[in-house]
PDB file of N, CA and C in Angstrom:
ATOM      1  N   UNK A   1     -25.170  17.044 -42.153  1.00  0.00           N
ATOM      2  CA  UNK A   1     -23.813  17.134 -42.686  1.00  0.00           C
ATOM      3  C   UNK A   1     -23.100  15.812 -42.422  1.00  0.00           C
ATOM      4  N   UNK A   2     -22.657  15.183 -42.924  1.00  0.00           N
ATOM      5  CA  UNK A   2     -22.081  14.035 -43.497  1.00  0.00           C
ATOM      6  C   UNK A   2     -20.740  13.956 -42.175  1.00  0.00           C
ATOM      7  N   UNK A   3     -20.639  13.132 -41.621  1.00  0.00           N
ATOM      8  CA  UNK A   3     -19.317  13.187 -40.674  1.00  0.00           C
ATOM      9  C   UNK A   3     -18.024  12.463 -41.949  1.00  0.00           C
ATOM     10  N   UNK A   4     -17.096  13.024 -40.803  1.00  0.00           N
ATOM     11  CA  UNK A   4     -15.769  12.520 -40.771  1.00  0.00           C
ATOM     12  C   UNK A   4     -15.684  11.380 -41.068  1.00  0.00           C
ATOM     13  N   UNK A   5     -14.893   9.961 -41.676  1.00  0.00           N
ATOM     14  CA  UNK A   5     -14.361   8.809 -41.126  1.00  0.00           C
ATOM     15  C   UNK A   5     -13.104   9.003 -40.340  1.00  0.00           C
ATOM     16  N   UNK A   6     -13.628   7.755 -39.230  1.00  0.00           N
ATOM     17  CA  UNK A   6     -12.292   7.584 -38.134  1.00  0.00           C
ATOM     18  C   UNK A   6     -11.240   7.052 -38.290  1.00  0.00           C
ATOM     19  N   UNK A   7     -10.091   7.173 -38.389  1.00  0.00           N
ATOM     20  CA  UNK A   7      -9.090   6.472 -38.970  1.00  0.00           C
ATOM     21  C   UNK A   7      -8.563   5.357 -38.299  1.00  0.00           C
ATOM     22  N   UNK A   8      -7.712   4.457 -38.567  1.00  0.00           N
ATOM     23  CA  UNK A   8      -7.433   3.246 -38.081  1.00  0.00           C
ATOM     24  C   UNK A   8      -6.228   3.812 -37.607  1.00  0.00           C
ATOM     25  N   UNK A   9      -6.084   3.638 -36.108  1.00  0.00           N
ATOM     26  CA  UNK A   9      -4.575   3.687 -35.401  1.00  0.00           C
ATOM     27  C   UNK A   9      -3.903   2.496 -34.808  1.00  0.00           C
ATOM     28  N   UNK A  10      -2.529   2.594 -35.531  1.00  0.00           N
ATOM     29  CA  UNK A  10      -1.589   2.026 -34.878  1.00  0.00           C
ATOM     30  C   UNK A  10      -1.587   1.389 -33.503  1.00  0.00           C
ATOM     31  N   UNK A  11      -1.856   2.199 -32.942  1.00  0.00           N
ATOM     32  CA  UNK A  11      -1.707   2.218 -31.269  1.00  0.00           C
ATOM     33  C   UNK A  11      -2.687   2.968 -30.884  1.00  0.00           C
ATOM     34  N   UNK A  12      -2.700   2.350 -29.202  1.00  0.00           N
ATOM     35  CA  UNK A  12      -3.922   3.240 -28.121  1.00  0.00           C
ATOM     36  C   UNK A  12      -3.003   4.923 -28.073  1.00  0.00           C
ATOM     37  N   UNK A  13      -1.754   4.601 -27.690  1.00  0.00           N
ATOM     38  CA  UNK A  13      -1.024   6.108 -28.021  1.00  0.00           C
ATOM     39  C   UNK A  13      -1.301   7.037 -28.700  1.00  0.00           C
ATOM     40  N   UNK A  14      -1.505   6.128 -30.590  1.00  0.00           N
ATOM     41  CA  UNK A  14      -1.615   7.117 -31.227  1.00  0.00           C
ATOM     42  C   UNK A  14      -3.173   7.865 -31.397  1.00  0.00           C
ATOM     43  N   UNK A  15      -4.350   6.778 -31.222  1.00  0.00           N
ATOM     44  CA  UNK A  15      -5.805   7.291 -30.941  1.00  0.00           C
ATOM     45  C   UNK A  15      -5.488   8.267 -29.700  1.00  0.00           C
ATOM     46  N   UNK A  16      -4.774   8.433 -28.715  1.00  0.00           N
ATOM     47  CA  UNK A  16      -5.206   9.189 -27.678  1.00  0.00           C
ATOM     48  C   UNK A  16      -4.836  10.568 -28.116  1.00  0.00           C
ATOM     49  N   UNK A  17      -3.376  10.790 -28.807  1.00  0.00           N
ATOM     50  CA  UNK A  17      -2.947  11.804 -29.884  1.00  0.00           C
ATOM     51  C   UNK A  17      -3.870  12.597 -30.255  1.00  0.00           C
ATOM     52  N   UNK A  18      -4.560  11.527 -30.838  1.00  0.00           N
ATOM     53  CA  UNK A  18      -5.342  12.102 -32.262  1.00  0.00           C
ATOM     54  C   UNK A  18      -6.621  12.571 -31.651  1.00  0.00           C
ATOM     55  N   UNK A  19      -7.150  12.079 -30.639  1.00  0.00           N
ATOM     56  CA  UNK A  19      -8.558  12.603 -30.049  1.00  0.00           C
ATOM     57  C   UNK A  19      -8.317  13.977 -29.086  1.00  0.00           C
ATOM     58  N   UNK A  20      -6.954  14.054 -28.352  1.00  0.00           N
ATOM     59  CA  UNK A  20      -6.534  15.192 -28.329  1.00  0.00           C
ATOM     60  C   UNK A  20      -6.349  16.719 -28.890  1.00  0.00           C
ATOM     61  N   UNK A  21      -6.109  16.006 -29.967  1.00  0.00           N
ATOM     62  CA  UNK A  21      -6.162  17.165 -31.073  1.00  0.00           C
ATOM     63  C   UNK A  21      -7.219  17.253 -32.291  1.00  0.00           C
ATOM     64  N   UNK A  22      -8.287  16.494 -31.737  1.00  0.00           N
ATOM     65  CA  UNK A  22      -9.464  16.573 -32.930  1.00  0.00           C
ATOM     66  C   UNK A  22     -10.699  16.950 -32.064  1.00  0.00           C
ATOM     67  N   UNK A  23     -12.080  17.214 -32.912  1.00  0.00           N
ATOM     68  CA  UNK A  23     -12.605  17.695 -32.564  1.00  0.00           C
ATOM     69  C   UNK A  23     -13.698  16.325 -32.523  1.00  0.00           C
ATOM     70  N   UNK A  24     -13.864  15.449 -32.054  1.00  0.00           N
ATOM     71  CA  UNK A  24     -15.136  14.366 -31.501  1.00  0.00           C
ATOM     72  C   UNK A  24     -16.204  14.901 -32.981  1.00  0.00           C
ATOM     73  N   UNK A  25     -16.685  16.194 -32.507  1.00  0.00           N
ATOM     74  CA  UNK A  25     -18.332  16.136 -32.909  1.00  0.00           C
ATOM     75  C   UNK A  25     -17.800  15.991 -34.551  1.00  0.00           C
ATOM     76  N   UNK A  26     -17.143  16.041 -34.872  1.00  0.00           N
ATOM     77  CA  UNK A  26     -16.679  16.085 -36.958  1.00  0.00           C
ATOM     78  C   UNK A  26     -16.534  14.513 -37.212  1.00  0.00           C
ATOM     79  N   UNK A  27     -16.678  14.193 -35.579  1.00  0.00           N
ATOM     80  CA  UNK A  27     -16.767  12.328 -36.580  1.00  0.00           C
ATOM     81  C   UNK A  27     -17.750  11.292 -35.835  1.00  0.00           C
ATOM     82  N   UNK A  28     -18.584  12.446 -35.050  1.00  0.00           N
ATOM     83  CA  UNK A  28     -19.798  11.401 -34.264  1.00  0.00           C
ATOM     84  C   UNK A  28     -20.866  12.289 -33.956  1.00  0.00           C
ATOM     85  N   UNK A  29     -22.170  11.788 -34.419  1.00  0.00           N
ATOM     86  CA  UNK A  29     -23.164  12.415 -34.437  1.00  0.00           C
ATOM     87  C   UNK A  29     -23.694  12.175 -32.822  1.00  0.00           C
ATOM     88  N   UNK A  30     -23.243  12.386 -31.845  1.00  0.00           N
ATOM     89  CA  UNK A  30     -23.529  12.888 -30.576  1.00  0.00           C
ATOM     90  C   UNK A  30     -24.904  12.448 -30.103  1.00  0.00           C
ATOM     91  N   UNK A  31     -25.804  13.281 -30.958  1.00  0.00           N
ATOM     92  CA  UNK A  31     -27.310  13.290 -30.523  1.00  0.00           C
ATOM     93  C   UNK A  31     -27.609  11.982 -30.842  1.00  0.00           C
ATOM     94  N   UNK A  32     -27.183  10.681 -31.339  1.00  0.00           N
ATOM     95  CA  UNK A  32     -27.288   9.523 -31.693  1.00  0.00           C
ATOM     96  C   UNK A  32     -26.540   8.489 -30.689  1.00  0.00           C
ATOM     97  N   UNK A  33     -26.100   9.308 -29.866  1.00  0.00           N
ATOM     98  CA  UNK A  33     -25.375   8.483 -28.896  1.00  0.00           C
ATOM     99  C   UNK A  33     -26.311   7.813 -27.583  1.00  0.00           C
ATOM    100  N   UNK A  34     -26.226   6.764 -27.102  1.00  0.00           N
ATOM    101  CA  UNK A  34     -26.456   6.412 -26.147  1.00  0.00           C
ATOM    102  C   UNK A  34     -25.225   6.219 -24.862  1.00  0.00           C
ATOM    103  N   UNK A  35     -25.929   5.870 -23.790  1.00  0.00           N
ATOM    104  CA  UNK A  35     -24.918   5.371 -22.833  1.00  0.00           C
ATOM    105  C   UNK A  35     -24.807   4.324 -22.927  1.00  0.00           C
ATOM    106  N   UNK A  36     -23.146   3.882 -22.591  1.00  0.00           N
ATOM    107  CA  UNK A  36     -22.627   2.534 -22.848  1.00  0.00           C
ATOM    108  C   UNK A  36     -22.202   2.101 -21.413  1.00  0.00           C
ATOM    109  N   UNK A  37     -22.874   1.070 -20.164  1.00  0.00           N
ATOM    110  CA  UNK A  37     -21.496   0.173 -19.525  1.00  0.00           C
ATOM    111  C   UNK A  37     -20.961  -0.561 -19.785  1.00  0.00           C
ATOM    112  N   UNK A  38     -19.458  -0.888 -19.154  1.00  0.00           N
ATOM    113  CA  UNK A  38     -18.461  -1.865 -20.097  1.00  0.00           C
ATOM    114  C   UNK A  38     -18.316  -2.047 -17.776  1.00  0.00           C
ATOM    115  N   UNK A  39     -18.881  -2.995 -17.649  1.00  0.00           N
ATOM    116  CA  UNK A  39     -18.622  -3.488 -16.265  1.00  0.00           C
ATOM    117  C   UNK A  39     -17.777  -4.345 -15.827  1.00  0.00           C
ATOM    118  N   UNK A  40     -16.949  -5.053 -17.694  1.00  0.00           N
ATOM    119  CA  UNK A  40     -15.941  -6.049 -17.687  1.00  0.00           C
ATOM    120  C   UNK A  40     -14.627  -5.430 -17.713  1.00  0.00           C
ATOM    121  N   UNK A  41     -14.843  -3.844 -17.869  1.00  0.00           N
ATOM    122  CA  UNK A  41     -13.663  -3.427 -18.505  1.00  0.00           C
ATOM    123  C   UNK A  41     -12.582  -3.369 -17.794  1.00  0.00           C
ATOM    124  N   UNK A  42     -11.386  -3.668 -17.944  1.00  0.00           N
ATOM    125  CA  UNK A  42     -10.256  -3.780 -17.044  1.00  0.00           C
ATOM    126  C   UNK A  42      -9.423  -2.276 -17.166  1.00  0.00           C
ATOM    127  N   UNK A  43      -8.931  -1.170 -16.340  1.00  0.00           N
ATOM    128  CA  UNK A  43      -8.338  -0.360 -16.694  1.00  0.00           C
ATOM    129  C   UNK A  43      -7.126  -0.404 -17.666  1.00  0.00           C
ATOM    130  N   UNK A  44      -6.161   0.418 -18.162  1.00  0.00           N
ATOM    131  CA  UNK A  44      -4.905  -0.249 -18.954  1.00  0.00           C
ATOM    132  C   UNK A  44      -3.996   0.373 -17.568  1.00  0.00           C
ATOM    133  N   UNK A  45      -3.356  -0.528 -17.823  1.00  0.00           N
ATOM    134  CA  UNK A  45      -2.020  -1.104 -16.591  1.00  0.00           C
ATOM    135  C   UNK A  45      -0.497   0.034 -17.158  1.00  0.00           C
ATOM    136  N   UNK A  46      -0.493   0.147 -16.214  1.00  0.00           N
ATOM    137  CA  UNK A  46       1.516   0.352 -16.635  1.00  0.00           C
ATOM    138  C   UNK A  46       2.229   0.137 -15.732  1.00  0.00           C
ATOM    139  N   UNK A  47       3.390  -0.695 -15.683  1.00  0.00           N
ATOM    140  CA  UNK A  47       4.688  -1.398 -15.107  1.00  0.00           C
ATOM    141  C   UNK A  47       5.162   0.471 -14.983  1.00  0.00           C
ATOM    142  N   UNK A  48       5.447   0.373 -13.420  1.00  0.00           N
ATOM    143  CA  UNK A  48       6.300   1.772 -12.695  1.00  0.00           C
ATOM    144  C   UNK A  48       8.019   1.315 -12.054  1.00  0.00           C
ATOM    145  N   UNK A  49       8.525   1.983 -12.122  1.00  0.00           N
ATOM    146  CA  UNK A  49       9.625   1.606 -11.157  1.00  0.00           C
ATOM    147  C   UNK A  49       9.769   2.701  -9.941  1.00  0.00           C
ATOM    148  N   UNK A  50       9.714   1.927  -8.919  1.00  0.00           N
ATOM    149  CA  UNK A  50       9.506   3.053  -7.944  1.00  0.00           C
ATOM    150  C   UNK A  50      10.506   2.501  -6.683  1.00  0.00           C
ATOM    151  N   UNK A  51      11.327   3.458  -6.445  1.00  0.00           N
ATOM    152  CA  UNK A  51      12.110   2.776  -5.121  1.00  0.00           C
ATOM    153  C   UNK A  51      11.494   3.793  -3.577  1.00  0.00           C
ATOM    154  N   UNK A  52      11.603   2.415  -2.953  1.00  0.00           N
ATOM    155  CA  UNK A  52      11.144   2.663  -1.633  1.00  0.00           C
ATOM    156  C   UNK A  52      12.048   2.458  -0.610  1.00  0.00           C
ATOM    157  N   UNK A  53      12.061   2.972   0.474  1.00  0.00           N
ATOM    158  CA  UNK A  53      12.839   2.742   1.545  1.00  0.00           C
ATOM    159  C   UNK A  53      12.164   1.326   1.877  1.00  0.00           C
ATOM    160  N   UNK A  54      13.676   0.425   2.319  1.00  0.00           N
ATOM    161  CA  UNK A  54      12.910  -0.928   2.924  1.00  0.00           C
ATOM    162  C   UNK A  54      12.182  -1.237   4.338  1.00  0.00           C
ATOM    163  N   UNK A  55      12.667  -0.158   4.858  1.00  0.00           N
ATOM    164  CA  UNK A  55      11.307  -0.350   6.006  1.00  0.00           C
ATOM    165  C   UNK A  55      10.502   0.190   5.670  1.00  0.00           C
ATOM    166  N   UNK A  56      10.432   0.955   4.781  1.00  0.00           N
ATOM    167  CA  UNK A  56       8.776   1.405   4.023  1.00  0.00           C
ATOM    168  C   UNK A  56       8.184  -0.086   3.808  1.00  0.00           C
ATOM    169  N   UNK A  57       8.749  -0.639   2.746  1.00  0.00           N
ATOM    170  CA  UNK A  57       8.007  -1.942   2.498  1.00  0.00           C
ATOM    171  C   UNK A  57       7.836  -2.828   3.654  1.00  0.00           C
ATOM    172  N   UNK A  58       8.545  -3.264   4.433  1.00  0.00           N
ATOM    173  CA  UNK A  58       8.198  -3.823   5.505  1.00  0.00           C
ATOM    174  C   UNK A  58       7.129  -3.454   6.204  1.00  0.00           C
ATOM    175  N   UNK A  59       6.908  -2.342   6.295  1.00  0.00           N
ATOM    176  CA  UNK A  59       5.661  -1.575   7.197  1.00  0.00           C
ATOM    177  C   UNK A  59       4.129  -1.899   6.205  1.00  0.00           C
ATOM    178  N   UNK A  60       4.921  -1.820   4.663  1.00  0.00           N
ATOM    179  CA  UNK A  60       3.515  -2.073   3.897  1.00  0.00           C
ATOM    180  C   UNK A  60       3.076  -3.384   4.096  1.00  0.00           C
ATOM    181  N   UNK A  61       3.874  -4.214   4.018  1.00  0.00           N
ATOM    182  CA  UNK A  61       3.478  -5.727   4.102  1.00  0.00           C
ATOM    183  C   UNK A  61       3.271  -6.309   5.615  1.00  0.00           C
ATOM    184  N   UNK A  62       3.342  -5.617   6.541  1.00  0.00           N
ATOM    185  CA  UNK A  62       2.696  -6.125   7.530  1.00  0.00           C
ATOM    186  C   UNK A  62       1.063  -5.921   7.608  1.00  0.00           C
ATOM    187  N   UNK A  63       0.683  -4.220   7.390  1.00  0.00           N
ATOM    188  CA  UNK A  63      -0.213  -3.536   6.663  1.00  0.00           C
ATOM    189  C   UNK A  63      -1.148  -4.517   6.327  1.00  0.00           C
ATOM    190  N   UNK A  64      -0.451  -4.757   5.033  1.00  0.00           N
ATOM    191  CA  UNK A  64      -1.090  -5.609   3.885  1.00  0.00           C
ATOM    192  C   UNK A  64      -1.675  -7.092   4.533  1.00  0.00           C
ATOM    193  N   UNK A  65      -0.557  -7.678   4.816  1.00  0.00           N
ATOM    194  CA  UNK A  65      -0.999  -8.881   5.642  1.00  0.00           C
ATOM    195  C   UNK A  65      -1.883  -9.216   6.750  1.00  0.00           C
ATOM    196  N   UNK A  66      -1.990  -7.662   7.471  1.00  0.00           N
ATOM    197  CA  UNK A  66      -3.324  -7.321   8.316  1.00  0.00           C
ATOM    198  C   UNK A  66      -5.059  -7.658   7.905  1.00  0.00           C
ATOM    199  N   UNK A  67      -4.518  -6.962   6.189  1.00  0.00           N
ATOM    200  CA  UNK A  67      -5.865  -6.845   5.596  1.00  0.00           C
ATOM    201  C   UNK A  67      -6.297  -8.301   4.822  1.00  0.00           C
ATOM    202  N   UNK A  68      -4.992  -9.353   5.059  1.00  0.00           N
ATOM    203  CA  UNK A  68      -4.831 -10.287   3.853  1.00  0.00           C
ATOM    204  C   UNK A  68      -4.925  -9.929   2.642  1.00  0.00           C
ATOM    205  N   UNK A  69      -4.034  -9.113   2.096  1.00  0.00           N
ATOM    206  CA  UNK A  69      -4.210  -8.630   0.223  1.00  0.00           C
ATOM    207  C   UNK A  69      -2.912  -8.680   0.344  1.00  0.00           C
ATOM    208  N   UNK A  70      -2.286  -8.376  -0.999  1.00  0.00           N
ATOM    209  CA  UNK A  70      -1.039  -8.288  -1.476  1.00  0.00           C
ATOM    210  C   UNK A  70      -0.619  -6.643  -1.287  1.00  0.00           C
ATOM    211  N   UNK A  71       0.865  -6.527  -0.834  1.00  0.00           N
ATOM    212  CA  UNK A  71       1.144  -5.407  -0.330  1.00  0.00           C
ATOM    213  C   UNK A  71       1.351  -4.068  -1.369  1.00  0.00           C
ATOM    214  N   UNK A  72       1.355  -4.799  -2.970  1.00  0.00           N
ATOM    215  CA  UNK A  72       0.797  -3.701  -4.162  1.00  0.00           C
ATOM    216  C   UNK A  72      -0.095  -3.301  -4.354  1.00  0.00           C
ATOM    217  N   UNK A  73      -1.506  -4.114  -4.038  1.00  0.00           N
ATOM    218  CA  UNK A  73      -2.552  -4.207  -4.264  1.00  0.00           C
ATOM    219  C   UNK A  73      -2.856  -2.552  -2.945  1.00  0.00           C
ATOM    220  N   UNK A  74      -2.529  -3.356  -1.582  1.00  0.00           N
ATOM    221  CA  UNK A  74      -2.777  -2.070  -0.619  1.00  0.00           C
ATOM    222  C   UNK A  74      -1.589  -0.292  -0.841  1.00  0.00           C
ATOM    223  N   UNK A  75      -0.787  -0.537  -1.681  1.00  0.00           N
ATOM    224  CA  UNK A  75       0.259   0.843  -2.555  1.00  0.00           C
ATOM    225  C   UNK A  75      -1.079   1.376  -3.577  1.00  0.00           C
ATOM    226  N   UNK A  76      -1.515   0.564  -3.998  1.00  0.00           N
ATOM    227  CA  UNK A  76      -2.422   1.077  -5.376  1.00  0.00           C
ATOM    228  C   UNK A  76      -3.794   1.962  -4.189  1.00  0.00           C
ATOM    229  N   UNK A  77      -4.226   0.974  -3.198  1.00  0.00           N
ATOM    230  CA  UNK A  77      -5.327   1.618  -2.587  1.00  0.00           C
ATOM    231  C   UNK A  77      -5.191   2.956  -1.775  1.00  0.00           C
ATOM    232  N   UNK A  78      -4.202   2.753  -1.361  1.00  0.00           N
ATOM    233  CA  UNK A  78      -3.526   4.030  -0.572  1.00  0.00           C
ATOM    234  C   UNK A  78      -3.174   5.211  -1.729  1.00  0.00           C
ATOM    235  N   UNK A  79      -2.711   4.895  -2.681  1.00  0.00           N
ATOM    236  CA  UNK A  79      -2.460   6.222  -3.877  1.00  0.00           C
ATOM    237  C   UNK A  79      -4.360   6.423  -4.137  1.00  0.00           C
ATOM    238  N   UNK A  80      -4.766   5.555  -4.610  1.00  0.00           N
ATOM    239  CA  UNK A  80      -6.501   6.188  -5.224  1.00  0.00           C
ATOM    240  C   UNK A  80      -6.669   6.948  -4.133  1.00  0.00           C
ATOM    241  N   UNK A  81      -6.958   6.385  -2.546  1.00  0.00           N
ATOM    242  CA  UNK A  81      -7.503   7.260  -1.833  1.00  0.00           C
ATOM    243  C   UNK A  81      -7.138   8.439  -1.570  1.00  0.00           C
ATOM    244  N   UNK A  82      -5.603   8.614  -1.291  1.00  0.00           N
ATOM    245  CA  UNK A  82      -5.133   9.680  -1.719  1.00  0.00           C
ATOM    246  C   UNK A  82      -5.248  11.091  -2.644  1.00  0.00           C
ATOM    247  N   UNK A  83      -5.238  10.361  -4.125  1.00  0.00           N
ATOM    248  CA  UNK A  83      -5.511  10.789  -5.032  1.00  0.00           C
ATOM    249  C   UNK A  83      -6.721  11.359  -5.277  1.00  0.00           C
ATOM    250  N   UNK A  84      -7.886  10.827  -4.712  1.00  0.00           N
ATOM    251  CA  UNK A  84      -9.252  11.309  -4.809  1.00  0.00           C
ATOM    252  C   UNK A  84      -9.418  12.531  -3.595  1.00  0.00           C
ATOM    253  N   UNK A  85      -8.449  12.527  -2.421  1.00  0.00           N
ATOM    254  CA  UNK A  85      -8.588  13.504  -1.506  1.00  0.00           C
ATOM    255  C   UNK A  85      -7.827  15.051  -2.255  1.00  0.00           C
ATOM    256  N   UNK A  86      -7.118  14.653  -2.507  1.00  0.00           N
ATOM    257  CA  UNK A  86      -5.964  15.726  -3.268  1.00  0.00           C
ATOM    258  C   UNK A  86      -6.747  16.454  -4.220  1.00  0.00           C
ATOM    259  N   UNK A  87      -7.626  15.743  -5.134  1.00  0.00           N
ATOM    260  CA  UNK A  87      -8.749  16.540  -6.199  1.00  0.00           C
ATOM    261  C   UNK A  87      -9.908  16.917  -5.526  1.00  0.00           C
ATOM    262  N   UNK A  88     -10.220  16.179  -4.544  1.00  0.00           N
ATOM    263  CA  UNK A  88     -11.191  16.933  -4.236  1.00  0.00           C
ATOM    264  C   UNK A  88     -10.899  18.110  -3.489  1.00  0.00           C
ATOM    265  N   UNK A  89      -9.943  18.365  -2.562  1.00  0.00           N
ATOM    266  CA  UNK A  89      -9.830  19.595  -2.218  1.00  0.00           C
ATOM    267  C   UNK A  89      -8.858  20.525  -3.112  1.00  0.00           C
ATOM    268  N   UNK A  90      -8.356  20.421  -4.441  1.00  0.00           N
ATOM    269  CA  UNK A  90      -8.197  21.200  -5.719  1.00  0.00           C
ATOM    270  C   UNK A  90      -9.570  21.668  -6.159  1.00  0.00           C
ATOM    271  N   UNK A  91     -10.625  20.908  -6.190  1.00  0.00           N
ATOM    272  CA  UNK A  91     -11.878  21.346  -6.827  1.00  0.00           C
ATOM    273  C   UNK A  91     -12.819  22.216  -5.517  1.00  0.00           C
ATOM    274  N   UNK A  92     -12.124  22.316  -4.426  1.00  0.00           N
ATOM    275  CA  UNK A  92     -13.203  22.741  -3.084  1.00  0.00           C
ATOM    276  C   UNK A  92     -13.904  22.125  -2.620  1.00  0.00           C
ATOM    277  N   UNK A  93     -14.064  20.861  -2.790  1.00  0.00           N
ATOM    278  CA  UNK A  93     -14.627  20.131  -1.455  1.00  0.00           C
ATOM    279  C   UNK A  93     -14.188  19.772  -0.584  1.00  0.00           C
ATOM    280  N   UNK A  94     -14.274  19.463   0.618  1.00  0.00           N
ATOM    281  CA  UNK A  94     -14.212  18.985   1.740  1.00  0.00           C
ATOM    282  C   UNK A  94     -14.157  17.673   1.781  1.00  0.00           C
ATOM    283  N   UNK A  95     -12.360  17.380   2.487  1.00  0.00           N
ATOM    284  CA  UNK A  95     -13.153  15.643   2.681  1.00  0.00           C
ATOM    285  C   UNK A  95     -12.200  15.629   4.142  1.00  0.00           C
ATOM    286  N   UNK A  96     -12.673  14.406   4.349  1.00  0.00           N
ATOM    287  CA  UNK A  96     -11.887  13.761   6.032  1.00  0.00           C
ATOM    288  C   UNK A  96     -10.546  13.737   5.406  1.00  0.00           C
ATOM    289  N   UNK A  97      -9.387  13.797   6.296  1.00  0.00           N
ATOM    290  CA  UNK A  97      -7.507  13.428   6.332  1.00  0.00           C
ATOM    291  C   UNK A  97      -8.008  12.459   6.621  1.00  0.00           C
TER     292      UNK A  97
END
């Protein structure tokens, strides 16, 4: 059976839309797929505004300066690790605090 064509989007927004609400297999023959790495790939970024108490930041950037990195760089590492503890014990595993 003949697939779908994919349409040309505007924006990453509007592809994410649209793959949301479509069904993949009506426009890709699957069983023809291989695995792809992209080892260059850079995640997509988004600018946050986030206010912190200033001895919060002070405490980060000493932190930070401990590890020699930049004190966003150690905010970003502290949320992943976080973040990966939080799902994993949503999904039932076990991890170290």
């Amino acid at each position: 059976m003949p697939k779908k064509k994919i349409p040309t989007f505007k924006s990453e927004e509007a592809e994410r839309a649209f793959w949301a609400r479509e069904d993949s297999a009506e426009y890709v023959d699957w069983s023809k797929a291989k695995r792809a790495v992209f080892p260059h790939l850079k995640p997509s970024l988004k600018t946050i505004s986030l206010r912190l108490p200033s001895s919060m930041i002070e405490e980060l950037k000493v932190l930070a300066n401990k590890r020699d990195v930049p004190y966003q760089s150690l905010m970003k590492l502290f949320l992943s690790e976080r973040i990966t503890r939080e799902l994993s014990m949503a999904s039932g595993h076990s991890t170290k605090p």
